[in-house]
N, C-alpha and C. Protein backbone atom coordinates (compact mmCIF):
# COMPACT_ATOMS: atom_id res chain seq x y z
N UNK A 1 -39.72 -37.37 -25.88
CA UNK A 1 -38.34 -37.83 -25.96
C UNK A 1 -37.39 -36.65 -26.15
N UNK A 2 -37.77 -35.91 -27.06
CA UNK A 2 -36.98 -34.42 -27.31
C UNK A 2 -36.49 -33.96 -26.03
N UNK A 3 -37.73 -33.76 -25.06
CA UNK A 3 -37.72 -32.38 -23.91
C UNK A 3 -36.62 -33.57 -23.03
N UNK A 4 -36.74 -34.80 -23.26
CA UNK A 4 -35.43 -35.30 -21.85
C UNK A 4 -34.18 -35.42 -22.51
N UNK A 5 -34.10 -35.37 -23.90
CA UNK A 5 -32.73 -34.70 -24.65
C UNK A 5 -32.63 -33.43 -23.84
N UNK A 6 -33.19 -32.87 -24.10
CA UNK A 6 -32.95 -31.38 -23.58
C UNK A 6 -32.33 -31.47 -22.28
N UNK A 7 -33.43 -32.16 -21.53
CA UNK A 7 -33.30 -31.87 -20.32
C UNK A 7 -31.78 -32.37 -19.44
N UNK A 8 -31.26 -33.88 -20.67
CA UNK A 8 -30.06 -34.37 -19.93
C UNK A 8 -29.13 -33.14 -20.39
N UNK A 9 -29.29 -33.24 -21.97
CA UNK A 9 -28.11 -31.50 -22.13
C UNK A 9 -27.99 -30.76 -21.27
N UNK A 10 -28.73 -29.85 -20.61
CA UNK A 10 -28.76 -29.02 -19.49
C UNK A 10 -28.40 -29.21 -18.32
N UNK A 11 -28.21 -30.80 -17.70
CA UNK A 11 -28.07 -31.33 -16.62
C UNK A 11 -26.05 -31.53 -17.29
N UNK A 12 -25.79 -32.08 -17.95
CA UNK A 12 -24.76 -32.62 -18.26
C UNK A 12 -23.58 -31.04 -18.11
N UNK A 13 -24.01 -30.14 -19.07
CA UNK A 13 -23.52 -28.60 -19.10
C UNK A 13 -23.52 -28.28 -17.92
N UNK A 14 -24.43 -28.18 -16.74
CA UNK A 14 -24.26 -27.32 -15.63
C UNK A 14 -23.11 -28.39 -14.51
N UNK A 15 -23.54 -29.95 -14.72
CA UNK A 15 -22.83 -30.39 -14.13
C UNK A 15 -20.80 -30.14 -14.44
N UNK A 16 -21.13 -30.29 -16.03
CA UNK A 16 -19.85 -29.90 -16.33
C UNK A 16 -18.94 -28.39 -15.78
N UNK A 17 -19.85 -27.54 -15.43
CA UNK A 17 -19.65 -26.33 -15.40
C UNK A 17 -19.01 -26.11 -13.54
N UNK A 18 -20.16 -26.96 -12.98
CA UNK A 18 -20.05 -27.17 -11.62
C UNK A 18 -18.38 -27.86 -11.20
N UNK A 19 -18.05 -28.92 -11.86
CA UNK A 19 -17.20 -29.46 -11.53
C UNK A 19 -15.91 -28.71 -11.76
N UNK A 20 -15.78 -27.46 -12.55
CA UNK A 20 -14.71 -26.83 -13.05
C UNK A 20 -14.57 -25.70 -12.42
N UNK A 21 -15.59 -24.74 -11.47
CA UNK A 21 -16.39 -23.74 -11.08
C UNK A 21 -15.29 -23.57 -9.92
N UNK A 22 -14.49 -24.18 -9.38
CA UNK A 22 -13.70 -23.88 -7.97
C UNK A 22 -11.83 -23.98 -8.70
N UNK A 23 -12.33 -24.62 -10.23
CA UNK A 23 -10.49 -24.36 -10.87
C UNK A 23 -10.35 -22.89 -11.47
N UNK A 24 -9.37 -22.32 -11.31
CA UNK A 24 -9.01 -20.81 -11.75
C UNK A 24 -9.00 -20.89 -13.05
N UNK A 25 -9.47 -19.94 -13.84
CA UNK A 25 -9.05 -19.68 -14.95
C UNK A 25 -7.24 -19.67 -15.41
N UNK A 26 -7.00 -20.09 -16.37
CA UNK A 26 -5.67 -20.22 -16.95
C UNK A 26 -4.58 -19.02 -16.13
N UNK A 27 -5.37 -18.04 -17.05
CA UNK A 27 -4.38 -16.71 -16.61
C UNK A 27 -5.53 -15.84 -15.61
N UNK A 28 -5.61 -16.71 -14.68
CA UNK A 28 -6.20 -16.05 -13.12
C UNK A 28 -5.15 -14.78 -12.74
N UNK A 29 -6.28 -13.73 -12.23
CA UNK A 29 -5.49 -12.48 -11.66
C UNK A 29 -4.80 -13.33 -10.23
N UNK A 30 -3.12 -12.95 -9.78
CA UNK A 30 -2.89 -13.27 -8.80
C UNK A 30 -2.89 -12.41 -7.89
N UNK A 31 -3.38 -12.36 -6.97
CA UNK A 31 -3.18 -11.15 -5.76
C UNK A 31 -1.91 -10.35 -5.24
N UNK A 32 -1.74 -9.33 -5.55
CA UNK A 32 -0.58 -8.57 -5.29
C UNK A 32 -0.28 -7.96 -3.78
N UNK A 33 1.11 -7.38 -3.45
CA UNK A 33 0.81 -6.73 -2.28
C UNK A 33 0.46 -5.16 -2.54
N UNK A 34 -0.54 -4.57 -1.39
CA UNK A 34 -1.33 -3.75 -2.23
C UNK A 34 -2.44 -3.87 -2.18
N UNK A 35 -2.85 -4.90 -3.10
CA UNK A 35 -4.30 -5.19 -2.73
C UNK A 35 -4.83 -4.69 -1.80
N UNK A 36 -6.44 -4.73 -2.38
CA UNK A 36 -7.44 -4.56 -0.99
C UNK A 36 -8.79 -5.61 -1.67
N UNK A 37 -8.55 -6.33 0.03
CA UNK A 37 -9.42 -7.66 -0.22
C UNK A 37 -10.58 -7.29 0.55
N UNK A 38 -11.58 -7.70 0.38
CA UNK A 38 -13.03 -7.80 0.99
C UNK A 38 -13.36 -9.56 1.19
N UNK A 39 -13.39 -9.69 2.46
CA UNK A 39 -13.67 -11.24 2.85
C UNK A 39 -14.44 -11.08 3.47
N UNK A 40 -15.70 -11.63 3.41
CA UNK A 40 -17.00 -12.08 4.35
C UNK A 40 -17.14 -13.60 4.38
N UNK A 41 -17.90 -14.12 5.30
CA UNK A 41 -18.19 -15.37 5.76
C UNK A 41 -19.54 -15.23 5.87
N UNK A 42 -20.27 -16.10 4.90
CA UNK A 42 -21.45 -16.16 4.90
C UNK A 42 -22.16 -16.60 6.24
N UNK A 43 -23.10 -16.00 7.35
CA UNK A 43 -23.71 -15.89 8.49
C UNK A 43 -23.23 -15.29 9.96
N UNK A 44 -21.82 -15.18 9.09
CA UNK A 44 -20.86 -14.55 10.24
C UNK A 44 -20.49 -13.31 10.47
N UNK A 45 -21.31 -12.26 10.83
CA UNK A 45 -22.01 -11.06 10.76
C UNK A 45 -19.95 -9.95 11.08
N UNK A 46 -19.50 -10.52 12.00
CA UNK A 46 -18.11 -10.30 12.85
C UNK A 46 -17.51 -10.92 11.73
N UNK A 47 -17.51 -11.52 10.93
CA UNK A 47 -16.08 -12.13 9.89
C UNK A 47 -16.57 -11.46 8.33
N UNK A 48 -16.62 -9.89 8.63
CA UNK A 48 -16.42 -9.34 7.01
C UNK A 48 -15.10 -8.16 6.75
N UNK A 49 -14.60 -8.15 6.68
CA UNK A 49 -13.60 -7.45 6.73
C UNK A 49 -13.10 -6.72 5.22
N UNK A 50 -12.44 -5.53 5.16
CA UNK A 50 -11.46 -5.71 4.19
C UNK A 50 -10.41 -5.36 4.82
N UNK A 51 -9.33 -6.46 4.15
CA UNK A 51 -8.02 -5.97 4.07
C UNK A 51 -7.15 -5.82 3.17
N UNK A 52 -5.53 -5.56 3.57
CA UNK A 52 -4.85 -4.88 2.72
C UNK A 52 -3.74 -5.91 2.69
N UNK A 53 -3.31 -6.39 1.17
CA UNK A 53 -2.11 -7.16 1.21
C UNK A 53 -0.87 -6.79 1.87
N UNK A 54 -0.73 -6.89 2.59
CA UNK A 54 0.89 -6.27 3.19
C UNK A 54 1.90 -6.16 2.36
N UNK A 55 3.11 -5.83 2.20
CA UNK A 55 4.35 -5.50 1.52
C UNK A 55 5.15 -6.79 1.88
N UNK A 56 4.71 -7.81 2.92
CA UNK A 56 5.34 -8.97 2.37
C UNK A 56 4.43 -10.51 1.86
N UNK A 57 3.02 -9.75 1.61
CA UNK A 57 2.33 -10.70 0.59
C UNK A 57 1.62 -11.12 1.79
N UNK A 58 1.41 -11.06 3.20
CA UNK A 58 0.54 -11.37 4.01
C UNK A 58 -0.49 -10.99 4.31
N UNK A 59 -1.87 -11.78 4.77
CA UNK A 59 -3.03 -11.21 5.19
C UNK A 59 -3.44 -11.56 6.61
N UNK A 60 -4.02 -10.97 7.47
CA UNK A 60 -4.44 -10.90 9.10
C UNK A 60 -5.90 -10.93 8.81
N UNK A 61 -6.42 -11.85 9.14
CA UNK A 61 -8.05 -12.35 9.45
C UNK A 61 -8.26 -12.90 10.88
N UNK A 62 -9.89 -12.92 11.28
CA UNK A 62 -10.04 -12.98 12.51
C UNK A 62 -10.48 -14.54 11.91
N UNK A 63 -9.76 -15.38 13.38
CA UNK A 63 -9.58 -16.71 13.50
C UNK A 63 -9.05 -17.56 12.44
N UNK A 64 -8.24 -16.59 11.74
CA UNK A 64 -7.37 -17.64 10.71
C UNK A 64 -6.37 -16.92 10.80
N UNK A 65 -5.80 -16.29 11.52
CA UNK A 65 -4.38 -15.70 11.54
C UNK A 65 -4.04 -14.92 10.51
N UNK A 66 -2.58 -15.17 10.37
CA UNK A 66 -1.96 -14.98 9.11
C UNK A 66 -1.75 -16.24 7.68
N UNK A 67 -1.78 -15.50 6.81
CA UNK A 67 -2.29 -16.30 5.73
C UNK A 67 -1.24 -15.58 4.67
N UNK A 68 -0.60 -16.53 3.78
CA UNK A 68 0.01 -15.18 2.88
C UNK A 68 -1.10 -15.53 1.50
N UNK A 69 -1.17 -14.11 0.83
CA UNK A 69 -1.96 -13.79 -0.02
C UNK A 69 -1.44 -13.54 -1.39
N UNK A 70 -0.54 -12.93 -1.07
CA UNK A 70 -0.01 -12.73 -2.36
C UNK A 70 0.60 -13.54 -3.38
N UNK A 71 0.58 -13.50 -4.34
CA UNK A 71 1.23 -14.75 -5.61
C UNK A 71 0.17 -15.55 -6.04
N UNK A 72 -1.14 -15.76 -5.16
CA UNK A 72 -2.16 -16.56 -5.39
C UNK A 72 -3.22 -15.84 -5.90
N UNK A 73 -4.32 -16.95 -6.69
CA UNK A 73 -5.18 -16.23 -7.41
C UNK A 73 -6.50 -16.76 -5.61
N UNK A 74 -7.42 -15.54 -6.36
CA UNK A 74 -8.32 -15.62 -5.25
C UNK A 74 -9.57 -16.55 -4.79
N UNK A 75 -9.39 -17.47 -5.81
CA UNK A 75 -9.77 -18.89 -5.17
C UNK A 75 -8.45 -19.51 -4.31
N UNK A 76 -8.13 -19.58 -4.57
CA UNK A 76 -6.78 -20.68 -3.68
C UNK A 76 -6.53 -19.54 -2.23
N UNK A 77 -7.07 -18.51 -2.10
CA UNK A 77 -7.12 -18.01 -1.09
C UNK A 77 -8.23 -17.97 -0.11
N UNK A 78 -9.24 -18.06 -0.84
CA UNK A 78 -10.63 -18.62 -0.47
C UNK A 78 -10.64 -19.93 0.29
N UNK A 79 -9.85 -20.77 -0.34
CA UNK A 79 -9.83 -22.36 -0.07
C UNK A 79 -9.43 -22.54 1.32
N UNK A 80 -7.87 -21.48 1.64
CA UNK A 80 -7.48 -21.69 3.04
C UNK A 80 -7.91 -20.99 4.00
N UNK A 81 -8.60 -19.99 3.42
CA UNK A 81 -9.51 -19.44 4.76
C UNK A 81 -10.48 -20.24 4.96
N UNK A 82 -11.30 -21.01 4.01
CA UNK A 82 -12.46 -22.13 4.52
C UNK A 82 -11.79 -22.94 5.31
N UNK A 83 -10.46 -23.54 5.31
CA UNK A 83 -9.95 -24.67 5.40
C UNK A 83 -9.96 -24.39 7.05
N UNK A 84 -9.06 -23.04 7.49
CA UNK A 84 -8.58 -22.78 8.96
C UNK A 84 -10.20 -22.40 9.27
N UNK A 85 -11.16 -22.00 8.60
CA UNK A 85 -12.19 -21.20 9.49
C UNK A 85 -13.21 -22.99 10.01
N UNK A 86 -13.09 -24.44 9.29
CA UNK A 86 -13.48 -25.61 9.87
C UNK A 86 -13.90 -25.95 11.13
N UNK A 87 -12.38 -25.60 11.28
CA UNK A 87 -11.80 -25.62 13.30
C UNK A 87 -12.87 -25.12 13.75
N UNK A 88 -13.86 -23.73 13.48
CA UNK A 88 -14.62 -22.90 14.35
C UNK A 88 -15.78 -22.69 13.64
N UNK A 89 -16.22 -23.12 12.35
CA UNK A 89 -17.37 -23.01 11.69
C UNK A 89 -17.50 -24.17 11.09
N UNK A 90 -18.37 -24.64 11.28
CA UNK A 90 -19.00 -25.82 10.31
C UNK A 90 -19.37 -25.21 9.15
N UNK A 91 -18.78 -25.82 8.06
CA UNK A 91 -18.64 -25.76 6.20
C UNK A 91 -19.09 -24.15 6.13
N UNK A 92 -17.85 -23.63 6.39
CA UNK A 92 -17.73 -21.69 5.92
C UNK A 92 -18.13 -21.79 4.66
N UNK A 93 -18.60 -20.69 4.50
CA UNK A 93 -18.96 -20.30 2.85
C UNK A 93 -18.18 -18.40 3.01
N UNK A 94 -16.98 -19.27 2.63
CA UNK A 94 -16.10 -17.81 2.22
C UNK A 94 -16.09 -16.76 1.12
N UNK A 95 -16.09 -15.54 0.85
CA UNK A 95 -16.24 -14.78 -0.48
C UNK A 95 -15.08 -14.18 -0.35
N UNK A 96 -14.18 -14.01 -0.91
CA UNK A 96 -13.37 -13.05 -1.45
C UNK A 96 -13.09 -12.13 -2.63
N UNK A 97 -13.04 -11.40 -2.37
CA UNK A 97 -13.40 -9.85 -3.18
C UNK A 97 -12.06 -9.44 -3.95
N UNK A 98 -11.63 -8.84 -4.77
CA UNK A 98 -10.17 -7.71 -5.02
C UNK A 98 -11.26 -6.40 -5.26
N UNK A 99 -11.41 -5.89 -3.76
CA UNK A 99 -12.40 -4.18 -3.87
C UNK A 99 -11.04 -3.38 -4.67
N UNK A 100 -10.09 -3.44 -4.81
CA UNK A 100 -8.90 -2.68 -5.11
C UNK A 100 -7.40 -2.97 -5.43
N UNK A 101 -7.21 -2.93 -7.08
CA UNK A 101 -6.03 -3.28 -7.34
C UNK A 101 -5.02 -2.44 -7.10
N UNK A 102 -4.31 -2.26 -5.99
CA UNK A 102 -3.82 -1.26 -5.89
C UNK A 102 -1.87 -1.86 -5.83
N UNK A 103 -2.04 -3.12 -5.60
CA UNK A 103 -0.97 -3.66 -6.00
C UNK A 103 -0.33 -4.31 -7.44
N UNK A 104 -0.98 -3.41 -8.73
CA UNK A 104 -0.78 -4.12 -10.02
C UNK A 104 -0.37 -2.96 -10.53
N UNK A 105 0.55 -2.62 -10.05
CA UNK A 105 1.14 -0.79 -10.78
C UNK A 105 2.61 -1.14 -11.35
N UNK A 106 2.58 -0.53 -12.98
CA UNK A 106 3.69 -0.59 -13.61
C UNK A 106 4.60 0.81 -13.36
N UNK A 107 5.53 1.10 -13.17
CA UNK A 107 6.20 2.62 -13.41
C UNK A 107 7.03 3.31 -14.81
N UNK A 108 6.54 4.12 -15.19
CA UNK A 108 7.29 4.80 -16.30
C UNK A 108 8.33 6.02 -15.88
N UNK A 109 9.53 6.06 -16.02
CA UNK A 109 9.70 6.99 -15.25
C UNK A 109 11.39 7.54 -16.66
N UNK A 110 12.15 8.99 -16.46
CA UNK A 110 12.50 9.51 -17.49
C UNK A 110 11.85 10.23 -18.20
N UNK A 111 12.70 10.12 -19.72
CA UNK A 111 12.50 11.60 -20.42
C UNK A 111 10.64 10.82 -21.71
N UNK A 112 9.98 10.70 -20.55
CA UNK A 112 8.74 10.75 -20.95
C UNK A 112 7.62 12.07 -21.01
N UNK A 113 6.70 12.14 -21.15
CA UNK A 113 5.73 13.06 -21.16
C UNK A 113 5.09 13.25 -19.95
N UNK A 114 4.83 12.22 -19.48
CA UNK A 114 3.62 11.72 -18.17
C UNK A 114 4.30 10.61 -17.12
N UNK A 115 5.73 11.19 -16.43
CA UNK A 115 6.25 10.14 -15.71
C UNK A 115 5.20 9.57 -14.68
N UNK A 116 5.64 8.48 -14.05
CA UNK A 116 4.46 8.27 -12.58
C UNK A 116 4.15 6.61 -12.55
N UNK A 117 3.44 6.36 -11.60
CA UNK A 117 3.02 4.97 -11.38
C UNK A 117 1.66 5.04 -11.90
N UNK A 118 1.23 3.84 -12.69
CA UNK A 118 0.44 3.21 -13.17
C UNK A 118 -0.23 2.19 -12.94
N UNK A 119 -1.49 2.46 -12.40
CA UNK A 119 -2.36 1.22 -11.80
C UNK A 119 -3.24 0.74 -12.96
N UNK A 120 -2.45 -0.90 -13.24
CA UNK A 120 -3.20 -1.67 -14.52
C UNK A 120 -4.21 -2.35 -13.49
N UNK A 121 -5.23 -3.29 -14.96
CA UNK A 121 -6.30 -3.45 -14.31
C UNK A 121 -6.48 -4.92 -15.29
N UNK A 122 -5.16 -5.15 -16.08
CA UNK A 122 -5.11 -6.17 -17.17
C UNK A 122 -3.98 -6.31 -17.78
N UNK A 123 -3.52 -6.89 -18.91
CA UNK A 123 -2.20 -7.61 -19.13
C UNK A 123 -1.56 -5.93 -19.98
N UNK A 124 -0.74 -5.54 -19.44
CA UNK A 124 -0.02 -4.19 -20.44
C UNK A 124 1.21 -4.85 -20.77
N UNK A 125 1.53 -4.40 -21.94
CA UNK A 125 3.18 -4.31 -22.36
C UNK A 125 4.09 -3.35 -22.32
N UNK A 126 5.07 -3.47 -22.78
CA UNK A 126 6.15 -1.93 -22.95
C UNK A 126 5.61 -0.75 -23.71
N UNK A 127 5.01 -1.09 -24.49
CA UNK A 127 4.38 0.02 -25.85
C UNK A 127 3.19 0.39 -25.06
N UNK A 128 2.48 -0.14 -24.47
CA UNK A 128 1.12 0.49 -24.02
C UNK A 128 1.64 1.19 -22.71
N UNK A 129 2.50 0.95 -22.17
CA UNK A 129 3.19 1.56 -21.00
C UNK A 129 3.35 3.04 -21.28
N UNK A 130 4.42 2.99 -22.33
CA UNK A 130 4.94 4.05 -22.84
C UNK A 130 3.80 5.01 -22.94
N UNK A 131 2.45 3.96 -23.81
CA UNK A 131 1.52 5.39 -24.24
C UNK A 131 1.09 5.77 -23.28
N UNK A 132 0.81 5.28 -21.95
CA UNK A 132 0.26 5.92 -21.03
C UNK A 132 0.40 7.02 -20.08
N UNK A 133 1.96 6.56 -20.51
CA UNK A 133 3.15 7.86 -20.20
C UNK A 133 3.14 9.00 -21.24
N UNK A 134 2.29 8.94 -22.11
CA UNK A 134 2.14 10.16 -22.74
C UNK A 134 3.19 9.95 -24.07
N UNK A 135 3.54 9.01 -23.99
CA UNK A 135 5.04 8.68 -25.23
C UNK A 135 6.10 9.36 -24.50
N UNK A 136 7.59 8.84 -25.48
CA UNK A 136 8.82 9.58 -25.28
C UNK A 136 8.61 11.25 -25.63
N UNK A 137 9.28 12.17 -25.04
CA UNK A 137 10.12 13.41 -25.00
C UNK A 137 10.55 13.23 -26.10
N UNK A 138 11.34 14.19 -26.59
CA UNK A 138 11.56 15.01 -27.58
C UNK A 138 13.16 14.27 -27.76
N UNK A 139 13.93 14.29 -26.67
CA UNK A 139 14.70 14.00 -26.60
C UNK A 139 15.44 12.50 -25.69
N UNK A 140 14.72 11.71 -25.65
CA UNK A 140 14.09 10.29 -25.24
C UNK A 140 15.31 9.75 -26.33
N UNK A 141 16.32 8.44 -25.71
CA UNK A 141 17.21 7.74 -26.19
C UNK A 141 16.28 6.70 -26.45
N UNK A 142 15.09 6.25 -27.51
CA UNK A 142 14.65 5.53 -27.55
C UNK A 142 15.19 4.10 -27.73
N UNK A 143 16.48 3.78 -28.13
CA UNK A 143 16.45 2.79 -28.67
C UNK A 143 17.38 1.98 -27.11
N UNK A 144 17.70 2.84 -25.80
CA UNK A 144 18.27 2.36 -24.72
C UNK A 144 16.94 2.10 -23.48
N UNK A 145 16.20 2.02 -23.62
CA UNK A 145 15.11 1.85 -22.75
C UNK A 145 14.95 0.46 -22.15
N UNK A 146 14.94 0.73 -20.80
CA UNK A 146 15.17 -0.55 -20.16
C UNK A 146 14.03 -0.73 -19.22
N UNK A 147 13.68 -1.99 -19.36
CA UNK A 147 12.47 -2.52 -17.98
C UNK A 147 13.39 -3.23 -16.85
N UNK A 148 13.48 -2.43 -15.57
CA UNK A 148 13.87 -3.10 -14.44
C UNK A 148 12.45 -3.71 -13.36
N UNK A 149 13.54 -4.84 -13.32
CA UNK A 149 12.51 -6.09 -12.88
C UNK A 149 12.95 -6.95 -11.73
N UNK A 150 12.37 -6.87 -10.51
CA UNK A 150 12.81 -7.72 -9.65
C UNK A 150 12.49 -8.93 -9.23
N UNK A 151 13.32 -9.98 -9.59
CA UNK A 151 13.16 -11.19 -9.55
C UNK A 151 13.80 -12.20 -8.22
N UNK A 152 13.18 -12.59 -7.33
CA UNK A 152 13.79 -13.30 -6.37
C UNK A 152 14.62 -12.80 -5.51
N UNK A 153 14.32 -11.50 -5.18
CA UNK A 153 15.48 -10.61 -4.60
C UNK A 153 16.26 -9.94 -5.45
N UNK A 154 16.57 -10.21 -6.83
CA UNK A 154 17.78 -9.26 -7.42
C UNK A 154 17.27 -8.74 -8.61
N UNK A 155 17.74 -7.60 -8.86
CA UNK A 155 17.30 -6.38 -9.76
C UNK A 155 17.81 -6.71 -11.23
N UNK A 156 16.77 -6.83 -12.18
CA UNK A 156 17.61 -7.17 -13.80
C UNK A 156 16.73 -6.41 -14.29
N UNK A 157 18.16 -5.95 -15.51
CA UNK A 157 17.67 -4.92 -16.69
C UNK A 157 17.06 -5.27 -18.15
N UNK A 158 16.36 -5.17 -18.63
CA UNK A 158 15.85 -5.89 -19.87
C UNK A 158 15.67 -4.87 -20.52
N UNK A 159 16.48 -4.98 -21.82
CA UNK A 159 17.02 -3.74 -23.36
C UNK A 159 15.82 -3.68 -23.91
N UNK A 160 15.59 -2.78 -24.07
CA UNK A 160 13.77 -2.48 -25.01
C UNK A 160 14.47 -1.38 -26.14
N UNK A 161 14.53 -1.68 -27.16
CA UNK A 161 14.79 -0.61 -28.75
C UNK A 161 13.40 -0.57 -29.27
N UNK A 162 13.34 0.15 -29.07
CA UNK A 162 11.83 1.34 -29.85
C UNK A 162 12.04 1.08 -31.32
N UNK A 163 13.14 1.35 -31.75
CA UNK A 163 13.44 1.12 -33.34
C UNK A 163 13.16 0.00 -33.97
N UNK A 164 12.90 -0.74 -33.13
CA UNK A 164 12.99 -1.86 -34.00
C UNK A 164 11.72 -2.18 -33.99
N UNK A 165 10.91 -1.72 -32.71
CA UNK A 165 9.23 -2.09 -33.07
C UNK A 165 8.85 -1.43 -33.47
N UNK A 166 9.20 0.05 -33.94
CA UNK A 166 8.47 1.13 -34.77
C UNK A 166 8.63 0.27 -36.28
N UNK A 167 9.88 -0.76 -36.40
CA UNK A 167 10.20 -1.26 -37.80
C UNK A 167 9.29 -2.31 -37.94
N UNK A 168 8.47 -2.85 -36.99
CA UNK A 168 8.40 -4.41 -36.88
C UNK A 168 8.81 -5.42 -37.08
N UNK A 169 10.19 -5.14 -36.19
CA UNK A 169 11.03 -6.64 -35.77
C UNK A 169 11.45 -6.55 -34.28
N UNK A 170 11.96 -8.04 -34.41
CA UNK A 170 12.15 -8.11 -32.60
C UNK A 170 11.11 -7.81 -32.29
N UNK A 171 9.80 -7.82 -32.52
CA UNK A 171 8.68 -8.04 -31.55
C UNK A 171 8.81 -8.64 -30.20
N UNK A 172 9.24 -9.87 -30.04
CA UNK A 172 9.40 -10.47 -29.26
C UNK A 172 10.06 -9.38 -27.80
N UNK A 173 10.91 -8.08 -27.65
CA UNK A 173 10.80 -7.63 -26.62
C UNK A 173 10.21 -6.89 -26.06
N UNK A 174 8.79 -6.78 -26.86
CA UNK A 174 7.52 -5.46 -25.93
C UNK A 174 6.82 -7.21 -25.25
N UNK A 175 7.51 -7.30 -23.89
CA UNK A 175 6.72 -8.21 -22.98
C UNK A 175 6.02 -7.40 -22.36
N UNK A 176 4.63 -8.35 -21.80
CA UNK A 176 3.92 -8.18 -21.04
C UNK A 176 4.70 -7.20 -19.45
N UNK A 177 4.05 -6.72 -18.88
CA UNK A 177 4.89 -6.03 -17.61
C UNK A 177 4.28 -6.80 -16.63
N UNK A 178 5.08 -7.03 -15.44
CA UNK A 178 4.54 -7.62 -14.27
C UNK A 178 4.65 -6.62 -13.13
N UNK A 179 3.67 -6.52 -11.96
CA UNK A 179 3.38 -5.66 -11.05
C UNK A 179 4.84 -5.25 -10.84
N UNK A 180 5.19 -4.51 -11.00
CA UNK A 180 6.24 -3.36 -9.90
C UNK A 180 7.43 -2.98 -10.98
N UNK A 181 7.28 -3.71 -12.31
CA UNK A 181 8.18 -3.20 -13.36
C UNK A 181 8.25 -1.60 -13.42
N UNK A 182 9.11 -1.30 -13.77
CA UNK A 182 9.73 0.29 -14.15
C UNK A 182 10.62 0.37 -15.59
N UNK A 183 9.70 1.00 -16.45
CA UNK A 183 10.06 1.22 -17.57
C UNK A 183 11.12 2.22 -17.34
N UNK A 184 12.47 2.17 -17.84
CA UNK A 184 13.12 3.50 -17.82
C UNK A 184 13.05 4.09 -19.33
N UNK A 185 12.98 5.28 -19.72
CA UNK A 185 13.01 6.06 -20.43
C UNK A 185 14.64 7.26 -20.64
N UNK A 186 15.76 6.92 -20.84
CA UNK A 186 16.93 8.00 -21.02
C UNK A 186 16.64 9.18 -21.87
């Protein structure tokens, strides 16, 4: 009686596991432009490719056209290449890869130590930005530091004071950075 306890546990867990196995994790990486994707089609020796997210979030595959890629996590990109590859393959078994984040770069730029672009690989903020930049200069207006951020087409500035998180308050403005932010440093 024990071992078919067991045995439904194990059946119940994997089934559970199965049924959740094609939903993204919460905070799924979304594909940037930039990227470099690796897509193969399982038996389809001609459908492995890598490619490169384009600069307007599009991808070019053979017999699925264009596809846009970017903004999506890499199941939901998976999904529509199975979906268009139907038409010409009976039940694709698609893989998609990120061989290269090359579209998840924050910029630090000013009277820092280590100006330059920064290829993250996970969630950074303003403060870890900074350190990567080597910290502020000597002479660094810390408390005017701004993250420019482009949103929907238009460019906004967001006030970052150093002073106040060296104090611990206002926490609340070392946000997370999103791909293509530019820390300024005066």
């Amino acid at each position: 009686m024990r071992s078919v306890k067991s045995l439904l546990s194990v059946f119940l867990l994997l089934t559970s596991f199965h049924l959740h196995a094609d939903e993204p994790p919460a905070e799924a990486y979304l594909i940037q432009p930039g990227d470099i994707l690796r897509i193969t089609v399982w038996k389809e020796e001609d459908l492995q490719r890598e490619v490169i997210v384009r600069p307007d979030g599009m991808i070019s595959f053979p017999l699925v056209g264009e596809l846009a890629g970017a903004g999506q996590p890499v199941s939901g990109l998976r999904a529509q290449i199975e979906a268009r590859l139907e038409k010409y393959i009976p039940d694709p078994v698609v893989s998609v890869d990120v061989g290269e984040l090359r579209g998840n770069t924050v910029y630090v730029i000013g009277k820092v130590n280590r100006p330059g672009a920064f290829p993250v690989t996970r969630n950074v903020d303003v403060m870890q930005a900074l350190s990567m930049a080597g910290g502020m200069g000597t002479y660094a207006a810390a408390n005017k530091i701004r993250i420019l951020r482009r949103q929907g087409g238009e460019l906004r500035a967001i006030p970052f004071e150093y002073g106040e998180i060296e104090k611990g308050e206002n926490l609340e403005q070392n946000i997370v950075l999103q791909p293509g932010d530019v820390v300024v440093v005066p």
